[in-house]
Each structure stands twice: as structure tokens, then as C-alpha cells.
Protein backbone atom coordinates (compact mmCIF):
# COMPACT_ATOMS: atom_id res chain seq x y z
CA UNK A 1 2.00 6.61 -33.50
CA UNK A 2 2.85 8.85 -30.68
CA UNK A 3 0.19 9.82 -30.03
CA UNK A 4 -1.48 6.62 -29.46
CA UNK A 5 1.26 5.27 -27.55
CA UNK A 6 0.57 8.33 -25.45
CA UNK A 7 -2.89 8.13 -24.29
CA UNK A 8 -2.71 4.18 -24.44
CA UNK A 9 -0.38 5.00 -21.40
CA UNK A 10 -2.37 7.49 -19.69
CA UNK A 11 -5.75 5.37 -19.96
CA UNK A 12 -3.56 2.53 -18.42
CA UNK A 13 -2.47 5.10 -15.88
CA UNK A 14 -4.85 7.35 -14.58
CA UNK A 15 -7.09 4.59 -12.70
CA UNK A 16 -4.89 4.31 -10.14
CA UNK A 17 -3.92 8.39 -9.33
CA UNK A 18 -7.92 8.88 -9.32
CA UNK A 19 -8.27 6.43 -6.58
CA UNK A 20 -5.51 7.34 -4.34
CA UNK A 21 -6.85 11.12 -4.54
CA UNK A 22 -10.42 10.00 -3.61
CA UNK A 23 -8.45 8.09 -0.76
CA UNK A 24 -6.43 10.89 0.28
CA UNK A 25 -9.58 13.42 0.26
CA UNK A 26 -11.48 10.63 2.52
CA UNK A 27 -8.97 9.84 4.80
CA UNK A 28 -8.56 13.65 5.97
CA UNK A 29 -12.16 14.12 6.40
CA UNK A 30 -12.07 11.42 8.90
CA UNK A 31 -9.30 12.80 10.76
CA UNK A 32 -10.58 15.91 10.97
CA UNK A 33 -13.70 14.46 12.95
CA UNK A 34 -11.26 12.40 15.30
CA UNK A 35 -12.33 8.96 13.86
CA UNK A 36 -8.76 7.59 14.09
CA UNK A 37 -8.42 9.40 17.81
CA UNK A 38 -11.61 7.86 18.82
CA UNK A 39 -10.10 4.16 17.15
CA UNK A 40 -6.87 4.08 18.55
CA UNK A 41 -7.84 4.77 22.14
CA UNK A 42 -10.15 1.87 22.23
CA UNK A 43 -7.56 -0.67 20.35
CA UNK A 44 -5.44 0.46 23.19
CA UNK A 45 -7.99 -0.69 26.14
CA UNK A 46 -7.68 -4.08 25.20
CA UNK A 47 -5.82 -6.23 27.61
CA UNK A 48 -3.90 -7.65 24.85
CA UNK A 49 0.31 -7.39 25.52
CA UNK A 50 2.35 -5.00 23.42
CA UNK A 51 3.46 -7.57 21.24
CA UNK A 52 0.02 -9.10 21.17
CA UNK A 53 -1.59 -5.85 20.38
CA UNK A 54 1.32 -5.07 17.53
CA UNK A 55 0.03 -8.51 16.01
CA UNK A 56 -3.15 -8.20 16.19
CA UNK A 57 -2.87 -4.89 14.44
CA UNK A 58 -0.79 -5.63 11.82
CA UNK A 59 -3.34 -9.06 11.19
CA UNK A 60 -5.98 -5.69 10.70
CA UNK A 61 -3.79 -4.00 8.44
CA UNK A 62 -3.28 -7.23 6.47
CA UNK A 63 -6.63 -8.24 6.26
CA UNK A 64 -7.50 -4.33 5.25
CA UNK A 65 -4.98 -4.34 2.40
CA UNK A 66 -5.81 -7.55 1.02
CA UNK A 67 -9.67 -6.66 0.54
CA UNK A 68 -9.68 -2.89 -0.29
CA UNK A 69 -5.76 -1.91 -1.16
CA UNK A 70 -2.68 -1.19 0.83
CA UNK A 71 -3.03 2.80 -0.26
CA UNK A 72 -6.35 2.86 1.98
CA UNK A 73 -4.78 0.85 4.78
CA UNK A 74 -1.82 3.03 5.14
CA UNK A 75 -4.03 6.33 4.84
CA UNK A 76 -6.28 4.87 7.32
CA UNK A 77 -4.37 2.83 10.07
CA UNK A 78 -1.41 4.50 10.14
CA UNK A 79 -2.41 7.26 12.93
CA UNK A 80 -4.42 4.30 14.35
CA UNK A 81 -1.41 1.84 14.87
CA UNK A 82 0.48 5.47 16.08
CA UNK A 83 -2.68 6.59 18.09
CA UNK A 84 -2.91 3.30 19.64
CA UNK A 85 0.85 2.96 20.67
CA UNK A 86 0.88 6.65 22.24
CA UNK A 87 -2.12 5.57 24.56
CA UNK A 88 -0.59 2.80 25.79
CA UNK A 89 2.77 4.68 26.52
CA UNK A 90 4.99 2.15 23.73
CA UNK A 91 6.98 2.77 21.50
CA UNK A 92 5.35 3.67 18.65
CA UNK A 93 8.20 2.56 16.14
CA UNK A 94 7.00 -0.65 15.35
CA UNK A 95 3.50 0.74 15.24
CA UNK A 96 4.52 2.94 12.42
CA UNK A 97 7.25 1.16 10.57
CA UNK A 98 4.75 -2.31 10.73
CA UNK A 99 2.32 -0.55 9.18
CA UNK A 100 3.65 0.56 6.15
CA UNK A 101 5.73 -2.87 6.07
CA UNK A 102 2.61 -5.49 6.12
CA UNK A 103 0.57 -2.77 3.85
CA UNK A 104 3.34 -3.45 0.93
CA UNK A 105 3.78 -7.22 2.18
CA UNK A 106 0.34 -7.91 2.30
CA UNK A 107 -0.84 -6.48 -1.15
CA UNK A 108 -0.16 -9.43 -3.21
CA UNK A 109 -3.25 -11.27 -2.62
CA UNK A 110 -5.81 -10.27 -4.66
CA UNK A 111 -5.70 -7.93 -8.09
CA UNK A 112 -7.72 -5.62 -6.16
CA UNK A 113 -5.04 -5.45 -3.32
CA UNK A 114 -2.69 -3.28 -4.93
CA UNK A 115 -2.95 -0.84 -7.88
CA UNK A 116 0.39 -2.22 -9.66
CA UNK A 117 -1.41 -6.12 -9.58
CA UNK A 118 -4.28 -4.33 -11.70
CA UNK A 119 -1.85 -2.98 -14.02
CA UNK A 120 -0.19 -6.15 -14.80
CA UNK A 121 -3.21 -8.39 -14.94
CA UNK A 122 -4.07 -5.76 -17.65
CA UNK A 123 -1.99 -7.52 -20.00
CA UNK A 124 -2.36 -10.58 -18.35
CA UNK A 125 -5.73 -11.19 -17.76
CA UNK A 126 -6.47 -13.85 -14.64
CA UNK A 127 -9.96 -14.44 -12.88
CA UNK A 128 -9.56 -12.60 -8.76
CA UNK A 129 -9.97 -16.62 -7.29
CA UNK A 130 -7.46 -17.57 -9.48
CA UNK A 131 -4.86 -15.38 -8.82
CA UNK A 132 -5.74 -15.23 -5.19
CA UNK A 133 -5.52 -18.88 -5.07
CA UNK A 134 -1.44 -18.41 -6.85
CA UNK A 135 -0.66 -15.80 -5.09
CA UNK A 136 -2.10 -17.20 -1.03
CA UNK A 137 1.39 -19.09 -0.65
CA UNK A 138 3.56 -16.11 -1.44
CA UNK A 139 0.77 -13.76 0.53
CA UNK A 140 1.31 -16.09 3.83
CA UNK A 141 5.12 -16.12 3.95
CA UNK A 142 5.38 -12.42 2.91
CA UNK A 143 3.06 -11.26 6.04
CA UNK A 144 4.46 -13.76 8.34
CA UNK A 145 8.05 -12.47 7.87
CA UNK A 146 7.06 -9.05 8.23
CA UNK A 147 5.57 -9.92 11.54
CA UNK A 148 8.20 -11.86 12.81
CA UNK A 149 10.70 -9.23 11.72
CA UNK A 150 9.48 -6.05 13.27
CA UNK A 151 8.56 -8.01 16.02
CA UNK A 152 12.65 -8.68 16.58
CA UNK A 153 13.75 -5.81 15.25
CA UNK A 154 12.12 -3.62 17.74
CA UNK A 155 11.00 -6.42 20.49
CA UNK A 156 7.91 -4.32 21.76
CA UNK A 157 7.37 -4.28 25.35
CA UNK A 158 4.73 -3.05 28.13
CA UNK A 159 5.32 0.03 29.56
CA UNK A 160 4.86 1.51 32.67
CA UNK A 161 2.50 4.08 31.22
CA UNK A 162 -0.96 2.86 30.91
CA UNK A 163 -4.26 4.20 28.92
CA UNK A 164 -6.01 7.29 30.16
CA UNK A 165 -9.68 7.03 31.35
CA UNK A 166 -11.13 9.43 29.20
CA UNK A 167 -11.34 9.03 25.99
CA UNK A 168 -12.11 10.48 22.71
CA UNK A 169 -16.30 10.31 21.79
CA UNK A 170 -16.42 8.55 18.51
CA UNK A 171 -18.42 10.73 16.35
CA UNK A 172 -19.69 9.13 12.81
CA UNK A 173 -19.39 11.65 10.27
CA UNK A 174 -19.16 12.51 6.45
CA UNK A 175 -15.60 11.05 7.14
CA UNK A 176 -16.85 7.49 8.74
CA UNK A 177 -19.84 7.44 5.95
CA UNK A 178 -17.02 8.17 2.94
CA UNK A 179 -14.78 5.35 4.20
CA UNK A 180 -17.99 3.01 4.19
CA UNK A 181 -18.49 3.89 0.98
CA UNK A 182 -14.83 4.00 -0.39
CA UNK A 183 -14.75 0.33 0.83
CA UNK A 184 -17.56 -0.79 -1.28
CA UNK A 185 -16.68 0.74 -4.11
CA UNK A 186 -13.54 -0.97 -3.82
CA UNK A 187 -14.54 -4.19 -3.23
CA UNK A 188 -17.55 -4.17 -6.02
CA UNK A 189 -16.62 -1.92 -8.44
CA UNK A 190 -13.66 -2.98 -11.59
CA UNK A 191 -12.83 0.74 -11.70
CA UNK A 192 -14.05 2.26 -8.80
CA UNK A 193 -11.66 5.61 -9.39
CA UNK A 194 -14.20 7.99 -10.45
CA UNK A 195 -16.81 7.04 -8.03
CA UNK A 196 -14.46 6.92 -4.99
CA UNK A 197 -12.91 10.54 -6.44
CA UNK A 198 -16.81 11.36 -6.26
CA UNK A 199 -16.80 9.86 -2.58
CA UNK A 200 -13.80 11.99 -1.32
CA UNK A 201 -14.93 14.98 -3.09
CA UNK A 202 -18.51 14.60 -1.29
CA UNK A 203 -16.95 13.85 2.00
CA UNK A 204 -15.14 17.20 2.14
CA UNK A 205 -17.91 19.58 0.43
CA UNK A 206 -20.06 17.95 3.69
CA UNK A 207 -17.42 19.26 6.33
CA UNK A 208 -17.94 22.62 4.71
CA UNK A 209 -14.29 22.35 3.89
CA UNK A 210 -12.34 23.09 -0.06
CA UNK A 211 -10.83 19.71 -0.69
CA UNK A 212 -7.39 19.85 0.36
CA UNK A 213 -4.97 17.44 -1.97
CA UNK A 214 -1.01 17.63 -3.15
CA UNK A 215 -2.35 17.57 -6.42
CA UNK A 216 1.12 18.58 -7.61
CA UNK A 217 3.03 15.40 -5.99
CA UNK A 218 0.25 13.08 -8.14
CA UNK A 219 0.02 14.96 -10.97
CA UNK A 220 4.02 14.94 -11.24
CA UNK A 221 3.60 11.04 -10.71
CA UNK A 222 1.12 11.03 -13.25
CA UNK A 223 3.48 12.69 -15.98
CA UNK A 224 6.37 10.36 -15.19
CA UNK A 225 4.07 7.39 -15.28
CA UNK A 226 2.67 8.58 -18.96
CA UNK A 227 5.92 9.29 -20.26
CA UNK A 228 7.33 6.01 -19.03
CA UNK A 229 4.82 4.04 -19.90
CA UNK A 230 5.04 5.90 -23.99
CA UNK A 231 8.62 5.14 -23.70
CA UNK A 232 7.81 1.40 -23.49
CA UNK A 233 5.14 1.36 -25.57
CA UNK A 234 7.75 2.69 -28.52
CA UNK A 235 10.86 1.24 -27.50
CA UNK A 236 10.82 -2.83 -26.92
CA UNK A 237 14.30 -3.02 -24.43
CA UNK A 238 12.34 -3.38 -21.19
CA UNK A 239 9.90 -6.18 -22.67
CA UNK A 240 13.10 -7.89 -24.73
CA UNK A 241 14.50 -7.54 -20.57
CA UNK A 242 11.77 -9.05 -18.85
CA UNK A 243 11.15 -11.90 -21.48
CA UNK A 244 14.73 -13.00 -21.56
CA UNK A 245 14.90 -13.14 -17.33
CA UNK A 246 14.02 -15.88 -15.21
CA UNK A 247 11.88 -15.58 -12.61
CA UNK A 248 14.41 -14.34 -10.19
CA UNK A 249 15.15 -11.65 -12.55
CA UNK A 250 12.20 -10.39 -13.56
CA UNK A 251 11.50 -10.02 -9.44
CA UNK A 252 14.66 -8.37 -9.10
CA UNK A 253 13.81 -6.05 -12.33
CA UNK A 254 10.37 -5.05 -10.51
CA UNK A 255 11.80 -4.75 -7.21
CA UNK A 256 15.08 -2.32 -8.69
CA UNK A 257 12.41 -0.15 -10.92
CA UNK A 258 10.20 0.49 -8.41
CA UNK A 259 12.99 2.14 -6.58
CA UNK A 260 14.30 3.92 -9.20
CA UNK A 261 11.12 5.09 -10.81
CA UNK A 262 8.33 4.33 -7.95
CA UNK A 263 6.08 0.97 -8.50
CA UNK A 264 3.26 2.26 -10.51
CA UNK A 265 5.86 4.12 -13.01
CA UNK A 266 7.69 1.10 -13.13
CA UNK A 267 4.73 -0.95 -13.69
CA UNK A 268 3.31 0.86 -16.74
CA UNK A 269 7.16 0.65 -18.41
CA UNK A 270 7.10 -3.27 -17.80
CA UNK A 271 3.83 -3.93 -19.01
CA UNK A 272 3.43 -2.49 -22.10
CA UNK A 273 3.33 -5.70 -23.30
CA UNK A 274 2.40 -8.89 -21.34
CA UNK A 275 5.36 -9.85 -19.40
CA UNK A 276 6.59 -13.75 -19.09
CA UNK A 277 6.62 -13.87 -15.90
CA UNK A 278 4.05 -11.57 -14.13
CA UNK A 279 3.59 -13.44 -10.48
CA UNK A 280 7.77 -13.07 -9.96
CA UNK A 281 7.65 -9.21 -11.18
CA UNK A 282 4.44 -8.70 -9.13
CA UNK A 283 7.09 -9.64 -6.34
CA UNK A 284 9.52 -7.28 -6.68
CA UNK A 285 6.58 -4.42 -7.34
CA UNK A 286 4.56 -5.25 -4.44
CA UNK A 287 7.12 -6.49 -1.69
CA UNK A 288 10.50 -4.27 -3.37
CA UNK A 289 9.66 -1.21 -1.81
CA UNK A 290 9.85 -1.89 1.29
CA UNK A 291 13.45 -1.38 1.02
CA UNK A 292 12.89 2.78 0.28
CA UNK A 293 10.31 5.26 0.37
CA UNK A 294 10.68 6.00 -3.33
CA UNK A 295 9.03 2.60 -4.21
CA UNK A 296 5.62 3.06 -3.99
CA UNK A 297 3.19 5.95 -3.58
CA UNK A 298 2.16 4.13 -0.30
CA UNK A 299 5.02 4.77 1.36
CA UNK A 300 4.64 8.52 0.30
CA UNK A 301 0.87 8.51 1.69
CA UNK A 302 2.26 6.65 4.54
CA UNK A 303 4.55 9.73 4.99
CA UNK A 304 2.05 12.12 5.66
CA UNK A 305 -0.39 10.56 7.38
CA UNK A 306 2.29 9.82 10.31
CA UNK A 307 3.26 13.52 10.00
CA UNK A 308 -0.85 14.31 10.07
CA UNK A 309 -0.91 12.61 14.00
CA UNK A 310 2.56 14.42 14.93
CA UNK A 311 4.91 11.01 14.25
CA UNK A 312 8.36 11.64 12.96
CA UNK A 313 9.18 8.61 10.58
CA UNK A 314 13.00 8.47 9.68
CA UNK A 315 13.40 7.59 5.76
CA UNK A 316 17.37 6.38 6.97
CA UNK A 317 15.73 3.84 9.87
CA UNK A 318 13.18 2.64 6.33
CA UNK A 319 15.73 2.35 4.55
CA UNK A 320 17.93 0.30 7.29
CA UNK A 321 15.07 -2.11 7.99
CA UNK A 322 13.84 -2.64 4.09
CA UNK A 323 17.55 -3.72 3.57
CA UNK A 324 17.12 -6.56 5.85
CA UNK A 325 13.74 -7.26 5.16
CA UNK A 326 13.35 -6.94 1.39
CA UNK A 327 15.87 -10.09 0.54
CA UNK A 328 14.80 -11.67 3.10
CA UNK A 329 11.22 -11.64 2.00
CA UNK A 330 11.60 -11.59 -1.64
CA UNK A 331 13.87 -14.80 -1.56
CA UNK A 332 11.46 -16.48 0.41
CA UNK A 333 8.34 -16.05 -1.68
CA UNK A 334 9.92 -16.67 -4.60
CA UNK A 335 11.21 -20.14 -3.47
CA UNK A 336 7.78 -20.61 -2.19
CA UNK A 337 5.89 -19.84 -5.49
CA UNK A 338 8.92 -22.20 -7.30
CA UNK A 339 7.84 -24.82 -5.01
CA UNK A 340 3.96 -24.72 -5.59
CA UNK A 341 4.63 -24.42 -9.52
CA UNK A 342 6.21 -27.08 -9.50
């Protein structure tokens, strides 16, 4: 019996770790040929407004996490919403903190959108147009606060400083072809992990380069995730938990494991079995950690790619915005999803 409960947790599991390395391995291949360089300094020759051009990037990041997955929109924009900033001589605070915010916001749309909205639709199986239609309501408000909210809490302004002349040559690469690629697989593929592994695995043996990966950091994930989800698939407490909560709670239970245990952990240890309420806990997994970086392994990749372009992102200013933001946002899309149930 242990056994089984064991490897029903890793097949449940591993889907999700094999994308984000694929992600991870394609991502640095396209920084390494200056693709997000080359990216930001044109988003930052527009003659859009600071605030403007903070919108209009965080409607990209939105749009990007909704139709591939907020794990390739924080790999990918993050040094462009930085890159971006710098060239325009702003501050590039709300550039970094809004892009990790809307990524986590703005991955309840579709099951695609978010690994953890796989794993629950798992054991509660939904067609993509039908959940998307559910979920749009809760998707609007959730990205609209975020806007709003990093809009005030920073209140972006021009600066004196304006974009250089010169910039970067955009040169299309093994890095530009893998995130092509990644982004089909994504969109067409039920389990794209293996093929966009393949993807990030080709993109690096092209730049003559040994694929560079914290394989340690996932694969320590990985085991927690496993053991997690064995521990629920032998012990009943967190299902007996879930089924005997409301819809508030089970969105508070998803939002307080994914901090405790990151969201994809947490996921696999609520879903052993189908949970009763699986749009509320998809709440408090998707939107929940935004309130810590030890919620979700986007806020980890989010980490380093800001590090990769020379930011310096402050886990005590995350933490001081998510606890504003989180109940905030969480309230709000649950009384909108109460409203359109009923």
C-alpha cells in the first residue's frame, strides 16, 4: 500500500518539476543571447507614461500567464519589466514586484495557467471553456486589484532620465526559437513536460553550452511534494479538513499551505482525493502566495531571474505588500465567485 500511495504521488507530481526545468533551461538560453536586453529597450521607446507603460506591461504579463503559465511569464518578463524600467530611468520596483504579483494573480484562468489548477482538476475533471468561463469573474477582479494596487503603492512616475539611442540588436537565436516552441507545446500539448524538458535541453546543447539548472532546489521540491502527497494519500485528515470547510475555508486552507509547504506541495496533500470545493482552494493556491516567497515556485524562479539582470528584490518589501494585497484580493474574488454561483 505504500508503495502505491508513493508513486501515485510522484506520477501526480513530476509533470509540473519537468516543465519548470525545461522553462528554466529556455529562459537562460535566451538571456544569454540578449533577447530580454534587446525587448526591454524597445518597450521602453514607446511614448507611453510610466504608469501607462507599468499597465500595459503587466496587461502582457497577464495575458502571458493566462495562455502559457505564470512560471514562463515570470522566467521570461521579469528582466523585461526590469530591463524596461532601467532604460527609461524609473523605478524599477513596481516593474519587479508587478510582475511576480499579476503572474500569481493572473494564473487562475485557465487549467493550463498554472501547474497547481492542473493538479486539482486531476481529481476534478472540468472541460478548459468551462472552467475558464467559472473562473473569468474571479480572473478580472484578481488582475485588476493587482494593478490598481502596485500602481498606489509605488505611484510610478516619469523621470528625468530618458532612453538611450543605441540600443541592443535583437538577435533570434536557439533561445528565441526554444521559447517559440515552449509556447506551443504549452498551449497544444495535455502534458507538454517531457517535450518542453526536450526543448530546453536542445536550446542549450545549440549554444554549445552544459545545461545549467538548480537541480537540487527542484529535486528537494520534488521529494517534499512526493512525501506530502503519500502522506495524504494514507492519512484522510486533510480531505476530512477540506470537506468539512466552507468555501472561505477551504481558500484560506490553500492560501495558509501554500505558505507553509509551497503551492504545488500543498496541492498534491489537498488533492489526494477530490476536494468539495476546488474553485475556493484554487484561490488560496493561485492568489495566497503572493503574501511570501515560500508560496509558490514562481516566486522562487522569479527570484533569480531578477538577480540574473542585476535587480535586488527584498523578500521583507514581498512580504509587506502580499500582506496588504493577499486579503484584499482573496476576499474579493471569493465574494465575486459567491455572487456568480449564486
Amino acid at each position: 500500500m505504500l508503495t502505491h500511495a508513493i508513486l501515485s504521488a510522484a506520477n501526480q507530481a513530476w509533470p509540473p518539476f519537468v516543465v519548470v526545468a525545461g522553462l528554466l533551461l529556455i529562459g537562460r538560453a535566451a538571456a544569454e543571447e540578449g533577447l530580454f536586453d534587446a525587448a526591454g529597450a524597445r518597450l521602453a521607446r514607446s511614448r507611453l507614461g510610466a504608469r501607462s507603460l507599468l499597465v500595459a506591461l503587466l496587461g502582457l504579463a497577464a495575458a502571458v500567464t493566462a495562455v502559457l503559465n505564470l512560471d514562463t511569464s515570470v522566467v521570461f518578463l521579469t528582466p523585461v519589466f526590469v530591463l524596461a524600467a532601467r532604460r527609461r530611468g524609473l523605478d524599477e520596483r513596481p516593474f519587479l514586484y508587478g510582475s511576480v504579483f499579476i503572474a500569481n494573480a493572473a494564473s487562475l484562468l485557465l487549467p493550463g495557467s498554472n501547474l497547481t489548477n492542473l493538479l486539482v482538476l486531476r481529481s476534478h475533471p472540468e472541460n478548459g471553456g468551462a472552467f475558464a468561463v467559472q473562473m473569468l469573474p474571479a480572473w478580472l477582479t484578481a488582475c485588476g486589484i493587482t494593478v490598481v494596487f502596485v500602481i498606489v503603492a509605488f505611484r510610478p512616475t516619469e523621470a528625468a532620465a530618458r532612453t538611450p539611442a543605441q540600443l541592443p540588436p535583437i538577435r533570434l537565436g536557439f533561445g528565441a526559437a526554444a521559447i517559440v516552441a515552449a509556447a506551443g507545446l504549452v498551449v497544444l500539448l495535455p502534458n507538454p513536460a517531457v517535450p518542453v524538458l526536450a526543448v530546453g535541453i536542445a536550446a542549450a546543447a545549440g549554444q554549445r553550452r552544459p545545461p545549467r539548472l538548480d537541480a537540487r532546489l527542484l529535486a528537494l521540491l520534488f521529494a517534499g511534494t512526493v512525501s506530502l502527497g503519500t502522506l495524504a494519500r494514507l492519512w484522510s485528515g486533510p480531505a476530512r479538513l477540506l470537506d468539512s470547510s466552507g468555501i472561505w475555508g477551504a481558500t484560506g486552507i490553500g492560501a495558509a499551505a501554500s505558505l507553509v509547504v509551497n503551492n504545488l506541495p500543498a496541492t498534491v496533500l489537498l488533492t489526494a482525493r477530490a476536494p468539495a470545493h476546488p474553485e475556493a482552494l484554487l484561490l488560496g493556491l493561485d492568489i495566497g502566495p503572493n503574501l511570501f516567497v515560500t508560496g509558490s515556485l514562481s516566486a522562487v524562479l522569479w527570484l533569480q531571474a531578477a538577480r540574473g539582470v542585476g535587480a535586488r528584490p527584498s523578500i521583507a518589501t514581498y512580504l509587506r505588500l502580499g500582506m496588504v494585497l493577499v486579503p484584499v484580493t482573496l476576499a474579493a474574488t471569493l465574494a465575486v465567485q459567491a455572487l456568480v454561483r449564486s
